[in-house]
C-alpha atoms as a PDB file:
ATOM      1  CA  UNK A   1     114.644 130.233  58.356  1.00  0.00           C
ATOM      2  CA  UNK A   2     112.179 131.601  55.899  1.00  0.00           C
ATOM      3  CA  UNK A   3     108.964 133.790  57.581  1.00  0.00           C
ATOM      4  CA  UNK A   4     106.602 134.492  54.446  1.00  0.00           C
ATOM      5  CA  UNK A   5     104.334 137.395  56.275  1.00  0.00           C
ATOM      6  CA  UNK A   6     101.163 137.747  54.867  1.00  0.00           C
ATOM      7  CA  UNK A   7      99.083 140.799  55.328  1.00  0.00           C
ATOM      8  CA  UNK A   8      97.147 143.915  53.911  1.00  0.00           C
ATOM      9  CA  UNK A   9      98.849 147.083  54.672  1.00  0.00           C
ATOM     10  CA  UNK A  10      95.638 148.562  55.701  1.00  0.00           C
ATOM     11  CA  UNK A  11      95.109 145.973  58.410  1.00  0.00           C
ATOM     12  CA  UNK A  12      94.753 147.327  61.992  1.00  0.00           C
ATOM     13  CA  UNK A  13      96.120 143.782  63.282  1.00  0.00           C
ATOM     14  CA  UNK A  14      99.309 143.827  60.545  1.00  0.00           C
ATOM     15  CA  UNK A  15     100.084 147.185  62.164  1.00  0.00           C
ATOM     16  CA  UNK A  16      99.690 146.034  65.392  1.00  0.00           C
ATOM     17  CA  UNK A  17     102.033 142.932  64.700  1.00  0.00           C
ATOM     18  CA  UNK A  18     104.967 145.571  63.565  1.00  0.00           C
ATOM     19  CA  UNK A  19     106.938 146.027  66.767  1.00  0.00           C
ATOM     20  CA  UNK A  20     106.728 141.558  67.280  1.00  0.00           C
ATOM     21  CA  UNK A  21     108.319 141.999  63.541  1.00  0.00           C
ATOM     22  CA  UNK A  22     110.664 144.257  63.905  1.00  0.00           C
ATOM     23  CA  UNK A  23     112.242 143.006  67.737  1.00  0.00           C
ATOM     24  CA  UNK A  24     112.368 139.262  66.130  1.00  0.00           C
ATOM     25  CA  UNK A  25     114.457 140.817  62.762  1.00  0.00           C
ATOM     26  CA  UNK A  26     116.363 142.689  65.254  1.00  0.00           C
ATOM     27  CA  UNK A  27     117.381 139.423  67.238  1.00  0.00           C
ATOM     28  CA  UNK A  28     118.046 136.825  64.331  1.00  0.00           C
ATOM     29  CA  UNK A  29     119.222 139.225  61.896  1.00  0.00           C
ATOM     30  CA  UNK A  30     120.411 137.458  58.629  1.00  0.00           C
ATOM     31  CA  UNK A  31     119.455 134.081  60.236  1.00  0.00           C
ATOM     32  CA  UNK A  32     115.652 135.268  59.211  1.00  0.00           C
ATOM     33  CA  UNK A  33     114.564 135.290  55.741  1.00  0.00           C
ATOM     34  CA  UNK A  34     111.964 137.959  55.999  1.00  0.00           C
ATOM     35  CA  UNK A  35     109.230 138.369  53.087  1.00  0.00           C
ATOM     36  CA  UNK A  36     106.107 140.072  52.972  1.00  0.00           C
ATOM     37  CA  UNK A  37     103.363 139.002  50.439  1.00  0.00           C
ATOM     38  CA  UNK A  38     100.127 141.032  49.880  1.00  0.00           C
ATOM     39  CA  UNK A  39      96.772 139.364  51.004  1.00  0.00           C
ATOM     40  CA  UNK A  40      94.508 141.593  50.194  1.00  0.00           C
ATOM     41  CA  UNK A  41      90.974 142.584  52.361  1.00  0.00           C
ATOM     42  CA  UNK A  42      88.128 142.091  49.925  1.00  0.00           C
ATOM     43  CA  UNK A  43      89.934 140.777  46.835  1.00  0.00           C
ATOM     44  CA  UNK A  44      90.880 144.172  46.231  1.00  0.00           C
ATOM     45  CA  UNK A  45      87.121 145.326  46.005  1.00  0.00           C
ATOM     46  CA  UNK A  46      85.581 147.825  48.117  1.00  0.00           C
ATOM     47  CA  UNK A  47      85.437 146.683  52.211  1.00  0.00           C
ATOM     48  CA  UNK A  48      81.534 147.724  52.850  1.00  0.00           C
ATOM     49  CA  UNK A  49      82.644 149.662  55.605  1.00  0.00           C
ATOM     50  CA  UNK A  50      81.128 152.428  57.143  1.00  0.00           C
ATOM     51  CA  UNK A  51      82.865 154.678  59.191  1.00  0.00           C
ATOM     52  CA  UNK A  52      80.819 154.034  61.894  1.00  0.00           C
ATOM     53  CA  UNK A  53      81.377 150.694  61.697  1.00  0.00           C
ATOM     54  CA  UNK A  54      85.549 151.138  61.166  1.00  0.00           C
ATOM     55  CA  UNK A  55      85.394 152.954  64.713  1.00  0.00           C
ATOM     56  CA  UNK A  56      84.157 150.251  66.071  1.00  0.00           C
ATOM     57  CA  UNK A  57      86.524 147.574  64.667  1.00  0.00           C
ATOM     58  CA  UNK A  58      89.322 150.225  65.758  1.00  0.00           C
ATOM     59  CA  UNK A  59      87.719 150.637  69.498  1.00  0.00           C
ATOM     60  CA  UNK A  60      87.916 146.442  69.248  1.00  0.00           C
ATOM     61  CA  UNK A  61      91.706 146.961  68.646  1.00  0.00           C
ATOM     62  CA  UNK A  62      92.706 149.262  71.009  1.00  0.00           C
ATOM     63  CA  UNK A  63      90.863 146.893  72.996  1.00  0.00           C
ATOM     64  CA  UNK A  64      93.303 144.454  72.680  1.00  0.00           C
ATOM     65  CA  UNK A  65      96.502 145.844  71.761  1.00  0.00           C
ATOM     66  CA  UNK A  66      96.708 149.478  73.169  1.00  0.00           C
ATOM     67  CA  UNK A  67      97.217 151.385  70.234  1.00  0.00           C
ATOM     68  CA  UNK A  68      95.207 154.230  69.249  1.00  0.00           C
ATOM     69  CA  UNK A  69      94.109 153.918  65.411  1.00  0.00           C
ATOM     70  CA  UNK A  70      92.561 156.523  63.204  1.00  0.00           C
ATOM     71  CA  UNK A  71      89.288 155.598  61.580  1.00  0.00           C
ATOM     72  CA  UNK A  72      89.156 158.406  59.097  1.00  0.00           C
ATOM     73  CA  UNK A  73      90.910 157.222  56.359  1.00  0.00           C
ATOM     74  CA  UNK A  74      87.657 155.268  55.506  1.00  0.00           C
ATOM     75  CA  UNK A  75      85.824 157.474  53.907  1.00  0.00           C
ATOM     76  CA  UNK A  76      82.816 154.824  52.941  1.00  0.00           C
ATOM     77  CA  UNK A  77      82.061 151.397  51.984  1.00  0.00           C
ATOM     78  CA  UNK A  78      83.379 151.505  48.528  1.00  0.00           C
ATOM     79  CA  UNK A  79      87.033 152.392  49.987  1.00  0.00           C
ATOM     80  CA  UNK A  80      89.400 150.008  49.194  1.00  0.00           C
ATOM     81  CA  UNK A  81      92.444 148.834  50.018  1.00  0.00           C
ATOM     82  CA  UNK A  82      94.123 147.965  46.356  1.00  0.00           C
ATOM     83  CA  UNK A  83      95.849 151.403  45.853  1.00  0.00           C
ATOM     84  CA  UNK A  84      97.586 151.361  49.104  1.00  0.00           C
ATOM     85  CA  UNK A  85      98.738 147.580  48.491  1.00  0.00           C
ATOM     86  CA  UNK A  86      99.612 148.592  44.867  1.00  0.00           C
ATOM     87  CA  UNK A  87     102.130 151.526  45.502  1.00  0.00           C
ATOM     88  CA  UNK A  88     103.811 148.815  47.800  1.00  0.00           C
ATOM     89  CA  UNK A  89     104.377 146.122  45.727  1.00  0.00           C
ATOM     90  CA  UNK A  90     105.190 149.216  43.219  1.00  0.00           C
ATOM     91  CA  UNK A  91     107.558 150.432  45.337  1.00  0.00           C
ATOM     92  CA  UNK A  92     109.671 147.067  45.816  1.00  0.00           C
ATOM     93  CA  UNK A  93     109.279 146.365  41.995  1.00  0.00           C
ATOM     94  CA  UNK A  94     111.064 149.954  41.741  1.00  0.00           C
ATOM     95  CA  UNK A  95     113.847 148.372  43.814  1.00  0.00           C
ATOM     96  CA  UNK A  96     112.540 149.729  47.507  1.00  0.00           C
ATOM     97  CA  UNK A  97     112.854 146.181  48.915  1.00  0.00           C
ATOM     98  CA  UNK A  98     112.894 147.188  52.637  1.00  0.00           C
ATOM     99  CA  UNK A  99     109.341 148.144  54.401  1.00  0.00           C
ATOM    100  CA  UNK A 100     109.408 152.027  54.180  1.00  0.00           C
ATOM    101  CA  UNK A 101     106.620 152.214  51.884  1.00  0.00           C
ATOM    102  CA  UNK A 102     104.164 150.057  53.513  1.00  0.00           C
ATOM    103  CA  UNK A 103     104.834 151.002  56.723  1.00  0.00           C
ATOM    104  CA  UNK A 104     104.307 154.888  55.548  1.00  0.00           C
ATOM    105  CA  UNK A 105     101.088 153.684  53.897  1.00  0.00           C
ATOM    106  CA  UNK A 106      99.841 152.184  56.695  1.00  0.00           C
ATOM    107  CA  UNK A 107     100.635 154.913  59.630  1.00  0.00           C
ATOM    108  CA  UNK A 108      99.712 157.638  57.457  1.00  0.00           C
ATOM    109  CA  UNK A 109      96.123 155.301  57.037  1.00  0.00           C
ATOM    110  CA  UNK A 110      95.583 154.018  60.564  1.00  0.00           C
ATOM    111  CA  UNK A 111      97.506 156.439  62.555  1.00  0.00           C
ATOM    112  CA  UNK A 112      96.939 160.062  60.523  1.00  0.00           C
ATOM    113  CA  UNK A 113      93.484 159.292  58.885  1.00  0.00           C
ATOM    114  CA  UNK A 114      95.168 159.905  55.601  1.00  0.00           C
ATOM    115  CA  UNK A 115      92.967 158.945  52.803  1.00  0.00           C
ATOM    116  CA  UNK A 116      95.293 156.328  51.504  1.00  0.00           C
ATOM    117  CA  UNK A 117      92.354 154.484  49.513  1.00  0.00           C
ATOM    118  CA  UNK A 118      92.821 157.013  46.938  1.00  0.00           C
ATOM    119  CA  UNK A 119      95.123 156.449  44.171  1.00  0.00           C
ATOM    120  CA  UNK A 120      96.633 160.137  44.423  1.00  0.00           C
ATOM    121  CA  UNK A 121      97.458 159.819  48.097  1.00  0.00           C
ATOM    122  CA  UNK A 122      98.826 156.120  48.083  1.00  0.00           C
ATOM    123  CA  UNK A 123     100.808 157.846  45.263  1.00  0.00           C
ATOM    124  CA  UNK A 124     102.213 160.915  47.720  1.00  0.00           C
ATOM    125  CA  UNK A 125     102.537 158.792  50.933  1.00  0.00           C
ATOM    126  CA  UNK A 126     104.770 155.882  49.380  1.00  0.00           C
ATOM    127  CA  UNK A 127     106.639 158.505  47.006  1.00  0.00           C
ATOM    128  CA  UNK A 128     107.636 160.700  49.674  1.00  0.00           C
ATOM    129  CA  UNK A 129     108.416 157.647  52.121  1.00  0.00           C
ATOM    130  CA  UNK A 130     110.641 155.872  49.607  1.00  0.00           C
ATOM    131  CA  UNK A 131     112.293 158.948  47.496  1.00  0.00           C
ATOM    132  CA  UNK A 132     110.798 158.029  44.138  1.00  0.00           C
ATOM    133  CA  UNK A 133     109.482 160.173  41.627  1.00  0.00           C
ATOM    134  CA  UNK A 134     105.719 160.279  42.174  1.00  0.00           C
ATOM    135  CA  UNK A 135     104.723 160.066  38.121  1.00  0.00           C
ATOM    136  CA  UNK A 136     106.813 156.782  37.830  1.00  0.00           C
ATOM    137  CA  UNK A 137     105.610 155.025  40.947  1.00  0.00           C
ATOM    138  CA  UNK A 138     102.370 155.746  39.191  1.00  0.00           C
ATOM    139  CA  UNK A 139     103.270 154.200  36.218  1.00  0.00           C
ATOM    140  CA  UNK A 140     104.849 151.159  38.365  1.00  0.00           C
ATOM    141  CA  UNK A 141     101.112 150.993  39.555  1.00  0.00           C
ATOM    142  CA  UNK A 142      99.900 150.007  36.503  1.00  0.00           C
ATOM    143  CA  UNK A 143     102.247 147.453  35.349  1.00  0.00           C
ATOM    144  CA  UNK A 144     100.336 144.413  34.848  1.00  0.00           C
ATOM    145  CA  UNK A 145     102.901 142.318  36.415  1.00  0.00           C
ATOM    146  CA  UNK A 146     102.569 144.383  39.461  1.00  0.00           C
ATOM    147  CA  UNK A 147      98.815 143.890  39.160  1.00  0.00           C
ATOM    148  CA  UNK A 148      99.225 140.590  38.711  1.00  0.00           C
ATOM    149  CA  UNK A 149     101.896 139.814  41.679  1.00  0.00           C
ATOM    150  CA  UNK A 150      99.170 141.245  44.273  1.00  0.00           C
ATOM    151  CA  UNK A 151      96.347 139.078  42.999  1.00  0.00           C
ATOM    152  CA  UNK A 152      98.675 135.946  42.957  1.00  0.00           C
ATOM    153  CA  UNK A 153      99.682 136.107  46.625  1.00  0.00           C
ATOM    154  CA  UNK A 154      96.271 136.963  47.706  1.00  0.00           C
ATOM    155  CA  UNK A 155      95.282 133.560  45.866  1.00  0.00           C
ATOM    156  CA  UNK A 156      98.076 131.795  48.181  1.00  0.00           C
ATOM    157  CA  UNK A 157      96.768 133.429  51.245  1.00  0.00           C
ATOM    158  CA  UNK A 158      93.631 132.230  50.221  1.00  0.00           C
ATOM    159  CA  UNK A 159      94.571 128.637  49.562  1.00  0.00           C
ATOM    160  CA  UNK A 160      95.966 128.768  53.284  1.00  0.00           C
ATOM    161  CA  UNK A 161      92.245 127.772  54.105  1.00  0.00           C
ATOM    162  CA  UNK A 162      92.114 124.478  53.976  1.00  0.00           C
ATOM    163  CA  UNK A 163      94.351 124.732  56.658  1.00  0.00           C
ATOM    164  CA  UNK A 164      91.903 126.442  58.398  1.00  0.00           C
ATOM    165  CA  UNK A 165      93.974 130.272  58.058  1.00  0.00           C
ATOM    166  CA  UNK A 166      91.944 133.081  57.460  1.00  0.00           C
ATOM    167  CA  UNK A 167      93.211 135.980  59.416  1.00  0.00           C
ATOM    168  CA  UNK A 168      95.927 138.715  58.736  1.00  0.00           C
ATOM    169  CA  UNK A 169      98.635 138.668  59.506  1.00  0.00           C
ATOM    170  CA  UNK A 170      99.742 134.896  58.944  1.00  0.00           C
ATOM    171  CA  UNK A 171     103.459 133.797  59.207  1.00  0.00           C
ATOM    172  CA  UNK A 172     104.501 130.899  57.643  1.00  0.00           C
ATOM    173  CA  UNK A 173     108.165 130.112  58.891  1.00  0.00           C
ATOM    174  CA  UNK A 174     109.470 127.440  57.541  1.00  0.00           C
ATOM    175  CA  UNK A 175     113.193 125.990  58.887  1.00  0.00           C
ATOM    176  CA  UNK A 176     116.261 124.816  57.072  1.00  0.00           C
ATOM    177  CA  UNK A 177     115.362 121.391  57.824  1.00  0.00           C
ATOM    178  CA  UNK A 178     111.808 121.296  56.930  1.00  0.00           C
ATOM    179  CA  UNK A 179     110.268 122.276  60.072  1.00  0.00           C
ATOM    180  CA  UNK A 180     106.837 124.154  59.019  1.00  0.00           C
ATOM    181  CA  UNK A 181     104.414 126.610  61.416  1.00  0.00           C
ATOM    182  CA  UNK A 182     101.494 128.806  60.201  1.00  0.00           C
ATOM    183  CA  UNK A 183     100.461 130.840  63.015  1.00  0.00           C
ATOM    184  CA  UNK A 184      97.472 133.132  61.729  1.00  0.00           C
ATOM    185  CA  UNK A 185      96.127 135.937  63.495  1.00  0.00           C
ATOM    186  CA  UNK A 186      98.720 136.187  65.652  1.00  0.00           C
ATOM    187  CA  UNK A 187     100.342 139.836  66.678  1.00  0.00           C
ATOM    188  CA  UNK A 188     102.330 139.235  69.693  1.00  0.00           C
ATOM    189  CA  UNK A 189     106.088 139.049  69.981  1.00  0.00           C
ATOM    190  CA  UNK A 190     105.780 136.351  72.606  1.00  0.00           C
ATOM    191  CA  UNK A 191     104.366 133.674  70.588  1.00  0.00           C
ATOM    192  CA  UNK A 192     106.377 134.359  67.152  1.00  0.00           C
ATOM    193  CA  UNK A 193     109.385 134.234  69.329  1.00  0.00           C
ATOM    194  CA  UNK A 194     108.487 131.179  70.686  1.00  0.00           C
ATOM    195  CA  UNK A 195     108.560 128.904  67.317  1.00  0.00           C
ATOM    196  CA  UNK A 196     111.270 130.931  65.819  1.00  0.00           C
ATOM    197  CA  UNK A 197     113.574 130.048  68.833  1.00  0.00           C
ATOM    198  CA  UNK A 198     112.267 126.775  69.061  1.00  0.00           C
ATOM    199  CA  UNK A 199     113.033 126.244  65.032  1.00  0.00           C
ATOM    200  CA  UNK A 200     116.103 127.821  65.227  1.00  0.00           C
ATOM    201  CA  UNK A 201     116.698 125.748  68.234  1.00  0.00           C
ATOM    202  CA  UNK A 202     116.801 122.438  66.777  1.00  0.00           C
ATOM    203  CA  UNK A 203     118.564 123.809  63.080  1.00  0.00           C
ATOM    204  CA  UNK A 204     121.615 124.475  65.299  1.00  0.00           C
ATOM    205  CA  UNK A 205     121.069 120.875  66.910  1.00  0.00           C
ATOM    206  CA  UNK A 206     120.893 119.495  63.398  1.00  0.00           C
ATOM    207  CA  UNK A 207     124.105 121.539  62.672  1.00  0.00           C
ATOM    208  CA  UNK A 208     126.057 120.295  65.288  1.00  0.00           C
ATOM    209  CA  UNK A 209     125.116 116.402  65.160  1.00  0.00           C
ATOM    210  CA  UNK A 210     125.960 116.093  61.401  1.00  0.00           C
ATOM    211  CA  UNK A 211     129.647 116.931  61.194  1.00  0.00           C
ATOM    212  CA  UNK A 212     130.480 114.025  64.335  1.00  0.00           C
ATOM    213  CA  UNK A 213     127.982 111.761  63.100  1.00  0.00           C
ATOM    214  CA  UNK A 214     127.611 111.681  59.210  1.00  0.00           C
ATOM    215  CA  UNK A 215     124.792 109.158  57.774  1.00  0.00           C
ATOM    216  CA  UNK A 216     125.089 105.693  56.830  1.00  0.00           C
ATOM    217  CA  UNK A 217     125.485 105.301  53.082  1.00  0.00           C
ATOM    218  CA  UNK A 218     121.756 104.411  51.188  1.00  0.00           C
ATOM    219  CA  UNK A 219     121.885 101.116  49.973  1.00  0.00           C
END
């Protein structure tokens, strides 16, 4: 099974979907095809938030989900999210596939107050998180293909609208025999377990049928 996982790292609900993210990885293990793709809050572009209103969003959260977030990391409507999301997709370009980066990013953000909208400290937090050399994650930074990779998948999140998908995170799992579910907005282990069992499910009836009951040649 593939899940594409779209998100921004700076997203209060990605964070909050980490622990449904990690158990279901932990359960399936290779059976999952796990990506994440960057989608990003704004285009890139400053959010318009003010800190005042951040609190509030976070207070909305916590709400919801139980978990304490830090609002300080937005320092103003013109912070953005792009330099966090860039030292990610930096990072994996550099060959740090796994999720220590943007998970670093976005605890140090959401749970520290870490200014991570700045280039410098997107720099420090995913350098220090993943072991590379600060100047040359820099550099990775401004590689137009990693530029260009962010922009793209934020264009395919953004396509997802005509399917009526317009909250992150969105999973799009897709089975081995075609099976397709977009569930958008959607944090909770219980209801990502739910399809992936239920697509896994009927792979392994698929599986098993075949061998004792091949098809009838085309014509």
């Amino acid at each position: 099974m593939q899940i594409t996982y779209y998100l921004d790292i700076l997203s209060s609900w990605c964070l909050s979907a980490e622990d449904a993210i990690a158990r279901l990885r932990a359960e399936h293990g290779a059976r999952i095809d796990f990506e994440w793709r960057v989608a990003l809050l704004g285009g890139g572009g400053p959010m318009g938030n003010t800190h005042a209103l951040e609190t509030w969003y976070y207070r909305r959260t916590q709400a919801a989900t139980g978990m304490s977030l830090d609002p300080d990391w937005v320092e103003g409507p013109n912070t953005s999210t792009l330099a966090a999301n860039l030292a990610a997709e930096a990072a994996r370009a550099l060959g740090c596939g796994d999720d220590r980066a943007r998970l670093a990013l976005a605890r140090a953000a959401m749970r520290a107050g870490q200014h991570v909208g700045r280039h410098d400290v997107a720099v420090e937090v995913a350098a220090a998180a993943t072991g590379l050399q600060p100047h040359v994650l820099a550099e990775k930074m401004r590689d137009p293909a990693v530029i260009a990779r962010i922009y793209e998948t934020t264009a395919e999140f953004k396509a997802l609208a005509a399917h009526g998908v317009d909250q992150r995170p969105t999973f799009v799992l897709r089975s081995a025999i075609g099976d397709t579910a977009i569930l958008s907005g959607i944090y909770r282990y219980e209801p990502l377990a739910a399809a992936v069992s239920a697509m896994l499910h009927d792979e392994d009836a698929y599986a098993a049928f075949i061998p004792a009951n091949p098809p009838p040649a085309s014509v």
